[in-house]
Protein backbone atom coordinates (compact mmCIF):
# COMPACT_ATOMS: atom_id res chain seq x y z
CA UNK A 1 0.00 0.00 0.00
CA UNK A 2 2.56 2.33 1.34
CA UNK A 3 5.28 1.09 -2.15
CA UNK A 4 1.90 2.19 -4.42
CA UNK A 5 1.25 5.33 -2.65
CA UNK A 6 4.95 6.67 -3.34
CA UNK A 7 4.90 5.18 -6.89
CA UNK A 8 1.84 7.41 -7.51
CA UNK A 9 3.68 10.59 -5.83
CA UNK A 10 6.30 10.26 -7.43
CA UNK A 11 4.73 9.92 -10.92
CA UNK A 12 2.84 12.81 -9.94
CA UNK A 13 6.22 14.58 -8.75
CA UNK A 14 8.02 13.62 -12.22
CA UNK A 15 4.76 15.47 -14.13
CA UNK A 16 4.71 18.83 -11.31
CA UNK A 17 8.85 18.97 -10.75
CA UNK A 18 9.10 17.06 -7.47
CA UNK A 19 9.40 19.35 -4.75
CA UNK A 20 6.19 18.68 -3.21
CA UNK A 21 6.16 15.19 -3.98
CA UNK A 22 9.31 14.83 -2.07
CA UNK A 23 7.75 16.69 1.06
CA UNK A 24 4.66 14.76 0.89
CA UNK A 25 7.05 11.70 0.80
CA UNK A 26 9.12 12.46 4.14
CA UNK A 27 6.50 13.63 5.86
CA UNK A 28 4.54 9.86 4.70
CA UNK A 29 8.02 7.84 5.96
CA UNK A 30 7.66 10.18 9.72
CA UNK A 31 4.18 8.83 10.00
CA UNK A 32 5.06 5.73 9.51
CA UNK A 33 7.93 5.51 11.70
CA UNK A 34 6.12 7.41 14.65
CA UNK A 35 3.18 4.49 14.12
CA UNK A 36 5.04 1.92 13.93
CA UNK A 37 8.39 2.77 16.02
CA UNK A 38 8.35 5.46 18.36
CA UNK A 39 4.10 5.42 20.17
CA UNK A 40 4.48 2.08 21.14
CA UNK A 41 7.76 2.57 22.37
CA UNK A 42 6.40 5.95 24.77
CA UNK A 43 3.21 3.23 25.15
CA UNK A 44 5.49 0.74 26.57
CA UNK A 45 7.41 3.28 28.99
CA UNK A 46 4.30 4.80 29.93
CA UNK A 47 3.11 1.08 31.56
CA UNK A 48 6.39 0.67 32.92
CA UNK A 49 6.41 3.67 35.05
CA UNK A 50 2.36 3.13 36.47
CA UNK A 51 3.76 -0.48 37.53
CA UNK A 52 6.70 0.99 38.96
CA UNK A 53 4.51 3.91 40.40
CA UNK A 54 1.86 1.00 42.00
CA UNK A 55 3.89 -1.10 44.03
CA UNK A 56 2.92 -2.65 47.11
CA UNK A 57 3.81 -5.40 49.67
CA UNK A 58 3.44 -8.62 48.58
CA UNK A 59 3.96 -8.42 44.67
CA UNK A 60 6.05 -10.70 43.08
CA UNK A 61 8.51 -8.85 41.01
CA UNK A 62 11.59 -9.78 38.92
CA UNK A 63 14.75 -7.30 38.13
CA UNK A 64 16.48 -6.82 34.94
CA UNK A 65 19.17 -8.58 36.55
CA UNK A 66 16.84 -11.78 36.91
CA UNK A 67 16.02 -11.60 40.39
CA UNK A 68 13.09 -13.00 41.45
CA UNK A 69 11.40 -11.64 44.51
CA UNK A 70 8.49 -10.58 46.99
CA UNK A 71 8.40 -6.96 47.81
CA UNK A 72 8.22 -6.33 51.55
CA UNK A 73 8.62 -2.65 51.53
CA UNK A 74 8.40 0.69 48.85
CA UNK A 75 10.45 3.79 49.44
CA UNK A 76 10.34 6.69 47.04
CA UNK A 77 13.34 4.65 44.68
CA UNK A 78 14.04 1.97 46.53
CA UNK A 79 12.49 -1.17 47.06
CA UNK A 80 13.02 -4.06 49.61
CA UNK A 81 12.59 -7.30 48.10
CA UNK A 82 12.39 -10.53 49.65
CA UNK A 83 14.67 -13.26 47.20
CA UNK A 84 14.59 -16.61 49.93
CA UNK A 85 13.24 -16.92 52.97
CA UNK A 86 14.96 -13.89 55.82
CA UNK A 87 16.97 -13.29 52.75
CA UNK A 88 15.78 -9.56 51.68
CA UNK A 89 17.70 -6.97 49.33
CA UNK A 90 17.12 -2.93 48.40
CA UNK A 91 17.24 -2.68 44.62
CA UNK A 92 16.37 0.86 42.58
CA UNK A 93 12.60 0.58 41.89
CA UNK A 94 13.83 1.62 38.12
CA UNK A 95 15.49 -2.17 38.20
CA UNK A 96 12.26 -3.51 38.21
CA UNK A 97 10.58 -4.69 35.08
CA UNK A 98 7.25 -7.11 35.86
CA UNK A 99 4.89 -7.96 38.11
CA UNK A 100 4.54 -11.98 38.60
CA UNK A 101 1.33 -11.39 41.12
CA UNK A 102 -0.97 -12.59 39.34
CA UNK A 103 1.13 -15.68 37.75
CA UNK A 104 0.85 -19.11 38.84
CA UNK A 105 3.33 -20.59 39.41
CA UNK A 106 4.65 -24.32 39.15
């Protein structure tokens, strides 16, 4: 759809002497990329930071590291997790990535 579209600008650009066509053209590829590359990407960050921004004792959390754990207590940026039984840890709450609460698990 998007290959026909330019073939048609451009046939119209080669008729008209191009500079529109090629404005019409960039501005088309900018569309596409914000579509396709950079809203999902804000979408993405945007759920990232209400998960981060709605933790509470007892979810079950893993870090980018890998670290699986419970959270036992929220600070402004820190969080205390708890990875084994009395074995607990403070990590950055922007280390953490998802929320395994609702999960079963095996």
């Amino acid at each position: 759809m998007i290959l026909s579209l330019i073939t048609i600008l451009q046939a119209q650009g080669a008729q008209s002497g191009g500079g529109l066509t090629m404005l019409l053209m960039l501005a088309l590829i900018f569309v596409v990329m914000w579509l396709f590359m950079i809203r999902p990407q804000q979408k993405r960050q945007k759920e990232l930071n209400n998960f981060r921004n709605s933790l509470s004792k007892g979810d079950k959390v893993v870090t980018v590291g890998g670290i699986y754990g419970t959270v036992i207590e929220v600070t402004d940026n820190k969080v205390l997790l708890e990875i084994d039984k009395d074995v607990r840890i403070k990590v950055d709450k922007a280390s953490l990535v998802k929320d395994f609460s609702d999960a079963q698990q095996a």
